[in-house]
C-alpha atoms as a PDB file:
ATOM      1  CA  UNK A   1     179.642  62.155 -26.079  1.00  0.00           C
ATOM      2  CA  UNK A   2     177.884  60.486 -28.669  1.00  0.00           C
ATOM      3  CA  UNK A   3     174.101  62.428 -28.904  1.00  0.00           C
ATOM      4  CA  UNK A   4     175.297  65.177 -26.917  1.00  0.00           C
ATOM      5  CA  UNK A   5     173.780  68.977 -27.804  1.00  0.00           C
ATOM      6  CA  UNK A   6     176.596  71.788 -27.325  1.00  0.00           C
ATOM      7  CA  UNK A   7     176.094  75.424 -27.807  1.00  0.00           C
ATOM      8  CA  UNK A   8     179.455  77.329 -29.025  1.00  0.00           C
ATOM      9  CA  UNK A   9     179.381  80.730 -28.237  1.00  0.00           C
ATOM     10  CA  UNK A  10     182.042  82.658 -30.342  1.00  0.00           C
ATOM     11  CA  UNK A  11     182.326  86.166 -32.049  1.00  0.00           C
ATOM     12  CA  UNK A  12     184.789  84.642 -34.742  1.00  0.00           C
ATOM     13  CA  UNK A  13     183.204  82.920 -38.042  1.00  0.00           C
ATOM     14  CA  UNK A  14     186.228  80.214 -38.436  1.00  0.00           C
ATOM     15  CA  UNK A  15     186.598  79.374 -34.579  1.00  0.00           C
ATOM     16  CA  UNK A  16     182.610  78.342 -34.456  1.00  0.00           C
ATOM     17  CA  UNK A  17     183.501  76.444 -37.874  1.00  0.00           C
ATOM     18  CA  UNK A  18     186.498  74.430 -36.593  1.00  0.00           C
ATOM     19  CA  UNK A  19     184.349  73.583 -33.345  1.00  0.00           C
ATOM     20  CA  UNK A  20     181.222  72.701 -35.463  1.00  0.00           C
ATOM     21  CA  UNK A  21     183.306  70.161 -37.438  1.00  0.00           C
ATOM     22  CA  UNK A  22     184.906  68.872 -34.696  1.00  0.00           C
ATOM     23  CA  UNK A  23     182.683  68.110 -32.454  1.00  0.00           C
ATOM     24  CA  UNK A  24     180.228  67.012 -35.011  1.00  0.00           C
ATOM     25  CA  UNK A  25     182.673  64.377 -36.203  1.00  0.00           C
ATOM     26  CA  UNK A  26     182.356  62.892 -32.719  1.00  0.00           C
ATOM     27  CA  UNK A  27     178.694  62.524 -32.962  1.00  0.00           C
ATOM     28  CA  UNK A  28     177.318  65.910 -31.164  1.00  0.00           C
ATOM     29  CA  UNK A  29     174.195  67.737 -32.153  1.00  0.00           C
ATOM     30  CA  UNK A  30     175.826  71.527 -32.709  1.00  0.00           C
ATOM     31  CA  UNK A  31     174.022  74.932 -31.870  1.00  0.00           C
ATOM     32  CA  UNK A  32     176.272  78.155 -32.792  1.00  0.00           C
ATOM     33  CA  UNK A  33     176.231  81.703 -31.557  1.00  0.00           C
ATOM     34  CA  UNK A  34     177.855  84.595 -32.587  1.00  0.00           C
ATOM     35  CA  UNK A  35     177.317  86.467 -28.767  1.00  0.00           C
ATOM     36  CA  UNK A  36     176.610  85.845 -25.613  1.00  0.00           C
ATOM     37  CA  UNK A  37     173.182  87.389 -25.175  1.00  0.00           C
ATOM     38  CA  UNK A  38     172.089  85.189 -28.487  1.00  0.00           C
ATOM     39  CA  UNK A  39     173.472  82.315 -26.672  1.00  0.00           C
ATOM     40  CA  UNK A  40     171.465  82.830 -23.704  1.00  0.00           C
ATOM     41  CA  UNK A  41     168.215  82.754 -25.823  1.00  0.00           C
ATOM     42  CA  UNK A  42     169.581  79.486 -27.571  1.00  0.00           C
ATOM     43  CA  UNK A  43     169.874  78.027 -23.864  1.00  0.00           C
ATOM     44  CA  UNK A  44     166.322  79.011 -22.756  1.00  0.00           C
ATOM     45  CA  UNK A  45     164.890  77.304 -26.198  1.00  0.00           C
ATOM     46  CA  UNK A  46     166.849  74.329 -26.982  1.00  0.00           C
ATOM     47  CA  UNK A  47     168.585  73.125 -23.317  1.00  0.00           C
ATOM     48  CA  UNK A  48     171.913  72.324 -24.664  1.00  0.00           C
ATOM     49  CA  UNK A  49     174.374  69.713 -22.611  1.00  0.00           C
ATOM     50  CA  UNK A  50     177.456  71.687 -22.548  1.00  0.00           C
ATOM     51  CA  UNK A  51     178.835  75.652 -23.696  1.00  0.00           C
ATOM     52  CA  UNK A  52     181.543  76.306 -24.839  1.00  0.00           C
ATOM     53  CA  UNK A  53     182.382  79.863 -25.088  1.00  0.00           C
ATOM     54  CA  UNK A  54     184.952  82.652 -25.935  1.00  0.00           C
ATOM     55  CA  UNK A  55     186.043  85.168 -23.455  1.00  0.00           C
ATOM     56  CA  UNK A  56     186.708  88.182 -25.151  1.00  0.00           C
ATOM     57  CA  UNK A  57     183.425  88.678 -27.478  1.00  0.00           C
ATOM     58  CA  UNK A  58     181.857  92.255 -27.874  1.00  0.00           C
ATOM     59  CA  UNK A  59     178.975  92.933 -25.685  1.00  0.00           C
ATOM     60  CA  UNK A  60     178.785  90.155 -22.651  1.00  0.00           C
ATOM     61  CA  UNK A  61     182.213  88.165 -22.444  1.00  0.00           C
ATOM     62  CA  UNK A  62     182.776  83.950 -21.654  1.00  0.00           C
ATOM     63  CA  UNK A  63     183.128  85.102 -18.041  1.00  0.00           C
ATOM     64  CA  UNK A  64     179.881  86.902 -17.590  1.00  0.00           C
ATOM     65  CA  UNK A  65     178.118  84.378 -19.871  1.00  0.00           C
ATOM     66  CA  UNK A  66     179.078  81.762 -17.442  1.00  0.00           C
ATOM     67  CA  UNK A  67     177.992  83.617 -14.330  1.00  0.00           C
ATOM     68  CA  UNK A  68     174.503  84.534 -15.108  1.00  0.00           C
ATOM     69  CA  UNK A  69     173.928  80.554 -15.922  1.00  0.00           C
ATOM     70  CA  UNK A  70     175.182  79.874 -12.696  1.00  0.00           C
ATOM     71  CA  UNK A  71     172.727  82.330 -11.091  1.00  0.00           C
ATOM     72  CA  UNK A  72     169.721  80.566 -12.787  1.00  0.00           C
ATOM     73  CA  UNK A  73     168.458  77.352 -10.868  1.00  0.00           C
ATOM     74  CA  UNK A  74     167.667  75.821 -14.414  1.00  0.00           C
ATOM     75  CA  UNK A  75     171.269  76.425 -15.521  1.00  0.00           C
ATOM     76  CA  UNK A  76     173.560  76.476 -12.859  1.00  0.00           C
ATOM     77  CA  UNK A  77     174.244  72.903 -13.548  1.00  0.00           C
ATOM     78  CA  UNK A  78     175.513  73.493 -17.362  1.00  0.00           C
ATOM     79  CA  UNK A  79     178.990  73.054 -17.800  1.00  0.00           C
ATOM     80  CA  UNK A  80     181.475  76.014 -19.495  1.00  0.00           C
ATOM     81  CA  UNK A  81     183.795  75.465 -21.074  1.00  0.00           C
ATOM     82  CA  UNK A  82     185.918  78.994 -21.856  1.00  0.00           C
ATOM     83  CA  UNK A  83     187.948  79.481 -24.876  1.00  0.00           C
ATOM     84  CA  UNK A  84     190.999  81.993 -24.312  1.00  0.00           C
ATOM     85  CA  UNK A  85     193.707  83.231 -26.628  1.00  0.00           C
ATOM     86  CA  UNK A  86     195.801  84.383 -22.754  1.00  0.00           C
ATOM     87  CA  UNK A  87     195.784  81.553 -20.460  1.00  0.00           C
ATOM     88  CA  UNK A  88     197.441  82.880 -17.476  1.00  0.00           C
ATOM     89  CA  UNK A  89     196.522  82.809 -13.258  1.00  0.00           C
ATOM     90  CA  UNK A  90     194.181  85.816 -13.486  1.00  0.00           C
ATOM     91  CA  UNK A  91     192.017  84.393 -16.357  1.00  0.00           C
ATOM     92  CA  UNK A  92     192.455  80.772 -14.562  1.00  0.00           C
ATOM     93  CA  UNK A  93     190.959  82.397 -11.461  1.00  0.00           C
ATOM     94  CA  UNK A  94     188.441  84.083 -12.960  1.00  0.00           C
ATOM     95  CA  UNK A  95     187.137  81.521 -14.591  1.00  0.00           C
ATOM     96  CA  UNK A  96     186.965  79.124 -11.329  1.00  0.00           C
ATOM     97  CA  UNK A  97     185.450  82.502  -9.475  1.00  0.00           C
ATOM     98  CA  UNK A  98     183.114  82.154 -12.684  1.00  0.00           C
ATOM     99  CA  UNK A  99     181.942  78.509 -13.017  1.00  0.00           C
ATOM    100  CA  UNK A 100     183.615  76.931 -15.333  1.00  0.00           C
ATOM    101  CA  UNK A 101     184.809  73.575 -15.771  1.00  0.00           C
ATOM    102  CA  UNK A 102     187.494  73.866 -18.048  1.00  0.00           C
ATOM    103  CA  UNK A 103     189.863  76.480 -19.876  1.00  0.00           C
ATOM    104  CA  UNK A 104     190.907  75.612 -23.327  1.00  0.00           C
ATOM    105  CA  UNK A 105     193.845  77.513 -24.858  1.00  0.00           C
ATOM    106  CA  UNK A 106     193.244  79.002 -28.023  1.00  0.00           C
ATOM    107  CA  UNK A 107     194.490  77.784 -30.729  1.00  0.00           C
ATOM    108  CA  UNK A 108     193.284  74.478 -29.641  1.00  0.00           C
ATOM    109  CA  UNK A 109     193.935  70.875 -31.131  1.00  0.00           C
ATOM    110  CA  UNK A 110     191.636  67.991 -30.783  1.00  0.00           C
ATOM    111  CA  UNK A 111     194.011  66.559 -28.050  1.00  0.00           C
ATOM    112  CA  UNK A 112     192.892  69.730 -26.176  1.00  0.00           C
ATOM    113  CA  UNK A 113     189.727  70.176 -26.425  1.00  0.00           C
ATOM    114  CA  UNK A 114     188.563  66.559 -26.490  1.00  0.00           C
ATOM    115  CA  UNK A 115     188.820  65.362 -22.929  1.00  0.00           C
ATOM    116  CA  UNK A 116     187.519  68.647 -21.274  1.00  0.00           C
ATOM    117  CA  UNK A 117     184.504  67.896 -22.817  1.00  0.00           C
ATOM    118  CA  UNK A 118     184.331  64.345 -21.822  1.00  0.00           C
ATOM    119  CA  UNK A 119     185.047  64.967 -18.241  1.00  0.00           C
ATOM    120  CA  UNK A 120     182.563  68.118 -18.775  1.00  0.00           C
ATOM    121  CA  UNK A 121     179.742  66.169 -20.355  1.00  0.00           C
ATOM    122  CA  UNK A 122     180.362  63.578 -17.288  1.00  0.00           C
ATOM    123  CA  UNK A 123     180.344  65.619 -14.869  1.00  0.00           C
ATOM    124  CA  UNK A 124     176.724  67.042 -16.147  1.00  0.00           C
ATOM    125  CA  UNK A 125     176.118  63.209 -15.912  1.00  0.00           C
ATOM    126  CA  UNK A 126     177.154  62.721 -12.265  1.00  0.00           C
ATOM    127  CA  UNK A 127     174.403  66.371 -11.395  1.00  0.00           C
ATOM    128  CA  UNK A 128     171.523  64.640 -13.547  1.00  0.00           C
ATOM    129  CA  UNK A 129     172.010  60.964 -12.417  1.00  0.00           C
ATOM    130  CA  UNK A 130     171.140  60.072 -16.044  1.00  0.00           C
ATOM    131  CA  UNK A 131     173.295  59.675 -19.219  1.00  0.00           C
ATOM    132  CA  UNK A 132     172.769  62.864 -21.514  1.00  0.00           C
ATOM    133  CA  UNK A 133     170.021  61.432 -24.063  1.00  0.00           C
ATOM    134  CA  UNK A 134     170.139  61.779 -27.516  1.00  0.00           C
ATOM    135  CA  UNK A 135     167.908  64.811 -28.209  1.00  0.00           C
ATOM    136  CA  UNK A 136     164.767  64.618 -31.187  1.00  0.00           C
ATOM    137  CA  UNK A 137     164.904  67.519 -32.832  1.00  0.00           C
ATOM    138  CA  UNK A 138     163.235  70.900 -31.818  1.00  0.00           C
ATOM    139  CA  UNK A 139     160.015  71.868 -32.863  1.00  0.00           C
ATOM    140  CA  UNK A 140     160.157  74.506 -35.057  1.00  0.00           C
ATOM    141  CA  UNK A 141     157.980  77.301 -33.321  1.00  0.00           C
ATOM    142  CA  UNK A 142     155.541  79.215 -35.690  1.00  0.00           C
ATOM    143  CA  UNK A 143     156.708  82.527 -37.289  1.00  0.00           C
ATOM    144  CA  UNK A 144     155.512  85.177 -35.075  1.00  0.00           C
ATOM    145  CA  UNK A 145     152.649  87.582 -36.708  1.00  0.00           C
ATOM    146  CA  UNK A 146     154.053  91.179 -38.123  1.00  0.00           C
ATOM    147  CA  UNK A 147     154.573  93.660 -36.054  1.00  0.00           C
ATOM    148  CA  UNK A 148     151.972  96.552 -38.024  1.00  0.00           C
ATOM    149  CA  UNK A 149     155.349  98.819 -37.954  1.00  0.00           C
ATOM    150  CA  UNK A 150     153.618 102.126 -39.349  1.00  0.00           C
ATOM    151  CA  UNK A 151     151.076 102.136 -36.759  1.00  0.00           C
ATOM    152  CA  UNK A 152     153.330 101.513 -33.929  1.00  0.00           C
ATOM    153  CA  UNK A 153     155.500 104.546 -35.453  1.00  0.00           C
ATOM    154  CA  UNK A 154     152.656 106.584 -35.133  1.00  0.00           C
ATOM    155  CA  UNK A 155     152.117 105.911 -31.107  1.00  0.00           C
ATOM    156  CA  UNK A 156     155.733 107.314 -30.759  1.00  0.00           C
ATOM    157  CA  UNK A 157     155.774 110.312 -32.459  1.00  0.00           C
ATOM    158  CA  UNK A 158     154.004 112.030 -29.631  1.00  0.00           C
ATOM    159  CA  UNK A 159     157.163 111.684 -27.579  1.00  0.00           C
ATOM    160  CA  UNK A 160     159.564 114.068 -30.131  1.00  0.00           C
ATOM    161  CA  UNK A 161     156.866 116.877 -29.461  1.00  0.00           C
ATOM    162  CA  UNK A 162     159.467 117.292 -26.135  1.00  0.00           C
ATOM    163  CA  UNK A 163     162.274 119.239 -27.174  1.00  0.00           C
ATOM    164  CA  UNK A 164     164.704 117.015 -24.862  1.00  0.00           C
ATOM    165  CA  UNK A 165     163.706 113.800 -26.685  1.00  0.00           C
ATOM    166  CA  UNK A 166     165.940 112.864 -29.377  1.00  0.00           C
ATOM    167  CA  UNK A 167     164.905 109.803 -30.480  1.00  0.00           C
ATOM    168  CA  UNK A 168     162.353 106.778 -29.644  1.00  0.00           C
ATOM    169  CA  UNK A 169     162.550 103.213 -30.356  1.00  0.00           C
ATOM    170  CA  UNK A 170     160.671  99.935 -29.744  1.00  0.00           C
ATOM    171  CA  UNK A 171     163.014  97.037 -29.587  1.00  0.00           C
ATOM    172  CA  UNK A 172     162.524  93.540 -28.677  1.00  0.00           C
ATOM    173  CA  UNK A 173     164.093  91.639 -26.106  1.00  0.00           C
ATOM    174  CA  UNK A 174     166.411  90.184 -28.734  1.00  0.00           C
ATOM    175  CA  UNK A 175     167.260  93.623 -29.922  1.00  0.00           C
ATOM    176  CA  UNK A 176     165.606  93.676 -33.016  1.00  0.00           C
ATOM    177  CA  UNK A 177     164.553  96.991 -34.274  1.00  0.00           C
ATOM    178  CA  UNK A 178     160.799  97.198 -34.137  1.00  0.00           C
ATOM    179  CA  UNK A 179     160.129 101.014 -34.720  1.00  0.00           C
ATOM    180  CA  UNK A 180     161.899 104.008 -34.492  1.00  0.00           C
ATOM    181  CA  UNK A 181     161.277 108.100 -34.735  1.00  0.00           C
ATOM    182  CA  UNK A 182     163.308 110.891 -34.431  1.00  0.00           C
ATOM    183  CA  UNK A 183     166.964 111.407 -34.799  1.00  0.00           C
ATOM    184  CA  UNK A 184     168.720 108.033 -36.011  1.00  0.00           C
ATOM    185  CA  UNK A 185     170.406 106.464 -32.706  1.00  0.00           C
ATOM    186  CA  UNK A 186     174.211 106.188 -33.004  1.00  0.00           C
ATOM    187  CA  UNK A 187     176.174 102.995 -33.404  1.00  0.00           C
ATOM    188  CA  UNK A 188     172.601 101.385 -33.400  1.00  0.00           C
ATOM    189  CA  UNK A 189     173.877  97.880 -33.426  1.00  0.00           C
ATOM    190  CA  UNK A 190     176.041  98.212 -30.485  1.00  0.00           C
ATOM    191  CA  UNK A 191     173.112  99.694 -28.406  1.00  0.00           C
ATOM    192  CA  UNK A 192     170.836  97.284 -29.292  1.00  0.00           C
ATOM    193  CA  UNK A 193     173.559  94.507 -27.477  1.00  0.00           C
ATOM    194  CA  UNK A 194     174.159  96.989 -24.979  1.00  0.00           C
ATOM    195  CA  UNK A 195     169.915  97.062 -23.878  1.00  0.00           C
ATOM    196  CA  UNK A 196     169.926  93.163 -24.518  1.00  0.00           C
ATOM    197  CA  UNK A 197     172.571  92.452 -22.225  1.00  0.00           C
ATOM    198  CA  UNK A 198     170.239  94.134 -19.638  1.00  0.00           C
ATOM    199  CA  UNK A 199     167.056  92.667 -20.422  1.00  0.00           C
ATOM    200  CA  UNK A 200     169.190  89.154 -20.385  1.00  0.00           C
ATOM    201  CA  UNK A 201     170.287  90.293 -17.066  1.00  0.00           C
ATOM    202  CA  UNK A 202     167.042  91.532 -15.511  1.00  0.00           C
ATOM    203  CA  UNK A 203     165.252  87.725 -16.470  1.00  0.00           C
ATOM    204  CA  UNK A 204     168.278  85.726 -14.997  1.00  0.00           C
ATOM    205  CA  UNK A 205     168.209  87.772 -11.844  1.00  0.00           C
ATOM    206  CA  UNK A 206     164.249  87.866 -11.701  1.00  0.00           C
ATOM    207  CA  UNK A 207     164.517  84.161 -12.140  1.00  0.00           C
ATOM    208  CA  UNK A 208     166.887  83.508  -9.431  1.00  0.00           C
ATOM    209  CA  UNK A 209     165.200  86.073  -6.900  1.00  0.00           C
ATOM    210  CA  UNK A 210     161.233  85.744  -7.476  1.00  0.00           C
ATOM    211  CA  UNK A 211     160.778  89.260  -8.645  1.00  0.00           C
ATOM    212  CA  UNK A 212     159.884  90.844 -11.650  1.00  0.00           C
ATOM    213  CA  UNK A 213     162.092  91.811 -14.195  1.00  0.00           C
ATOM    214  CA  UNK A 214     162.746  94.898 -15.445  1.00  0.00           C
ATOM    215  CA  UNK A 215     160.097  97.736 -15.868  1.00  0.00           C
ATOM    216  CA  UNK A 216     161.746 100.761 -16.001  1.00  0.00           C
ATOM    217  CA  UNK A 217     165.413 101.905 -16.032  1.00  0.00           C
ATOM    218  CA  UNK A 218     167.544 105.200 -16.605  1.00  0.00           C
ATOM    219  CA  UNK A 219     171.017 104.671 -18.108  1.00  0.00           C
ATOM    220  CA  UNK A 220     173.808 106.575 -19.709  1.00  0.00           C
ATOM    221  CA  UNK A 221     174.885 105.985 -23.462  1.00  0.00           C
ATOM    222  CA  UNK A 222     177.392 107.699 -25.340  1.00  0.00           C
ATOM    223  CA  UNK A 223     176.923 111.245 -22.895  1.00  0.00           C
ATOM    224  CA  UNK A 224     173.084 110.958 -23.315  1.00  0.00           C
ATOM    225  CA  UNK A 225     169.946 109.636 -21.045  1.00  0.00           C
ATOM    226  CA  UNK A 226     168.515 106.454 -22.327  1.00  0.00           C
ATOM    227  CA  UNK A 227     165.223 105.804 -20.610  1.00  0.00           C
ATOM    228  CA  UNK A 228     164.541 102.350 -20.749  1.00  0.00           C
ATOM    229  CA  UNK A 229     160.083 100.908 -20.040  1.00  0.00           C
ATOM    230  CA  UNK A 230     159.173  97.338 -20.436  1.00  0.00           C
ATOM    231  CA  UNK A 231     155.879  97.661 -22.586  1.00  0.00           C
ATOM    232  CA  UNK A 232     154.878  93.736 -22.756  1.00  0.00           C
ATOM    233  CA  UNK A 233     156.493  90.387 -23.048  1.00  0.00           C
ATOM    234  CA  UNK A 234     159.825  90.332 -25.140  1.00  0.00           C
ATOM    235  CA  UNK A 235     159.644  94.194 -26.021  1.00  0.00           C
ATOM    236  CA  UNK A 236     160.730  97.423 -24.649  1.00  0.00           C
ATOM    237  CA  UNK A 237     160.344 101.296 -25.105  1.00  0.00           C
ATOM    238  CA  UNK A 238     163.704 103.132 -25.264  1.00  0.00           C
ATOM    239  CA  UNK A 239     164.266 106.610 -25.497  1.00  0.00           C
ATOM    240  CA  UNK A 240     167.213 108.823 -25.786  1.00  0.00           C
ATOM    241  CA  UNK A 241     166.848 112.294 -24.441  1.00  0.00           C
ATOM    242  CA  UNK A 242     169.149 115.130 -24.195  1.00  0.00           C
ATOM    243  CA  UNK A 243     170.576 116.248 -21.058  1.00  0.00           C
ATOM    244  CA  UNK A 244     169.736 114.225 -17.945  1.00  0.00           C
ATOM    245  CA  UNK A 245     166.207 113.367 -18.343  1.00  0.00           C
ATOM    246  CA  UNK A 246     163.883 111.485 -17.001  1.00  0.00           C
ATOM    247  CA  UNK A 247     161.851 114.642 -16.368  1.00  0.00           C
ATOM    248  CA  UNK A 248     158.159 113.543 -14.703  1.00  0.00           C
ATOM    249  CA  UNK A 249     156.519 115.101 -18.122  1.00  0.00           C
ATOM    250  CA  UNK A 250     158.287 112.514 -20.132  1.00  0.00           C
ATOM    251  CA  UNK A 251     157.150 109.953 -17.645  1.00  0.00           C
ATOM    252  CA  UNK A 252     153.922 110.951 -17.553  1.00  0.00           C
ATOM    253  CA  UNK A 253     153.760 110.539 -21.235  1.00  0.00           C
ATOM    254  CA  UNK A 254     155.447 106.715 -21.003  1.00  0.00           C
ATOM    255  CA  UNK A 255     152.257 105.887 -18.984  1.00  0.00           C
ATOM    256  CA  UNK A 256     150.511 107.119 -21.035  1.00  0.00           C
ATOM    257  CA  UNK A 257     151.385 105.823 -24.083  1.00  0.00           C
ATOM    258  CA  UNK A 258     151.719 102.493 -23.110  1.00  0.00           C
ATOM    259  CA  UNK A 259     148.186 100.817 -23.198  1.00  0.00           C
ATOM    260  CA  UNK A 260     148.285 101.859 -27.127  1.00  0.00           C
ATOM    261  CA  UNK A 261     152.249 100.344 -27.780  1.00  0.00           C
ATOM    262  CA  UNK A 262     151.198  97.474 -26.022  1.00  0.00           C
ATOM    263  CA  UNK A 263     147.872  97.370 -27.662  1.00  0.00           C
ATOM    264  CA  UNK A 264     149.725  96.882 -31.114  1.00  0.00           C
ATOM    265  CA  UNK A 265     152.354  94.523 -30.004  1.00  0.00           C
ATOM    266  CA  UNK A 266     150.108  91.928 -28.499  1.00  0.00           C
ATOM    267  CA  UNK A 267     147.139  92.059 -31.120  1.00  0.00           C
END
């Protein structure tokens, strides 16, 4: 276990603190996140050795978590290990139907957890043929270059000239807030998980299939029409409109603001 990197994956402050110490006292390199969708991007960047992961967390639960890895042929040899507060047949089975390795019962003890992540960590050995190395630290990657927020403001005020368009907002594929116009969007914090989720969704599946991920999407959202356009890499154009939407005008206007957003976010 000793040199190991593992990735916990829990909504609750004091659960990823007990697991940090723990597992850190046994010689593993620690990665922490508070959801599953900033898991995921901690995966893709620092190629941990083994999850371990709530199931009930706001947003994408343990159980989906563990699924999309398995969909990706550069995960689906990760090991999951779930963390449940109800350990009964019907989570048991859907964690098997799921992927994972091991269940631990929450609360846990040291006894409990300790050996599910030995056999999982082994088991990752017996898939690679190698003993997990001892990982050098990450490179830190440069700070990416501001986004010029006013100007991209001013590309999306066009679309609130349609009376059915309530509000418009830029949003990375992270879910950070890039711009915005219009009304403010309700419960913005929980929408911003619910379009990452998505976008998390659309790469794993376009990874595991060969096709692109997504470009354009029409959803529902608290009773309203969220029209969702991938303007470049890592960033998306959402906009909430009254009613059902997706009328061809409002289209017609995505295309053609688009070369200008994207214009922005890649210069």
């Amino acid at each position: 276990m000793q040199g190991a990197k593992v990735l916990v994956v829990d909504d609750s402050t004091s659960v990823r603190k007990v697991l940090e110490r723990l597992l850190a006292g046994k010689g593993m390199q620690v990665m922490s996140a508070e959801s599953a969708e900033q898991g995921l991007e901690l995966v893709n960047r620092s190629q941990p050795n083994l999850i371990i992961a709530d199931v009930v967390m706001p947003g994408m639960s343990g159980f989906e978590l563990c699924q999309l890895l398995k969909l990706n042929a550069r995960t689906e040899g990760l090991p999951v290990i779930l963390i449940s507060g109800i350990i009964n047949d019907g989570v048991m089975a859907q964690a098997k139907e799921a992927g994972a390795v091991a269940v631990v019962s929450k609360p846990f003890t040291p006894d409990d957890l300790f050996p599910k992540v030995e056999r999982a960590l082994a088991t990752q050995v017996a898939l690679v043929g190698a003993p997990v190395p001892a990982s050098s630290p990450e490179p830190v990657p440069p700070p990416p270059p501001p986004i010029p927020s006013d100007r991209l403001a001013n590309e999306l005020r066009p679309f609130l000239d349609k009376p059915e368009v309530e509000s418009v907002l830029v949003m990375s594929s992270e879910g950070r807030l890039l711009a915005t116009a219009g009304s403010p969007v309700e419960e913005v914090e929980t929408f911003a998980a619910y379009l990452r989720t998505l976008l998390s969704i659309s790469r794993v599946l376009g990874d595991k299939h060969g096709f692109s991920p997504l470009q354009s999407l029409s959803l529902e959202y608290l009773g309203k029409t969220v029209l969702v356009n991938h303007i470049s890499e890592g960033s998306v154009l959402a906009l909430v409109v009254r009613g059902s939407g997706g009328s061809g005008v409002i289209r017609y206007l995505v295309l053609k603001q688009m070369p200008q957003l994207k214009a922005i976010l890649e210069g």
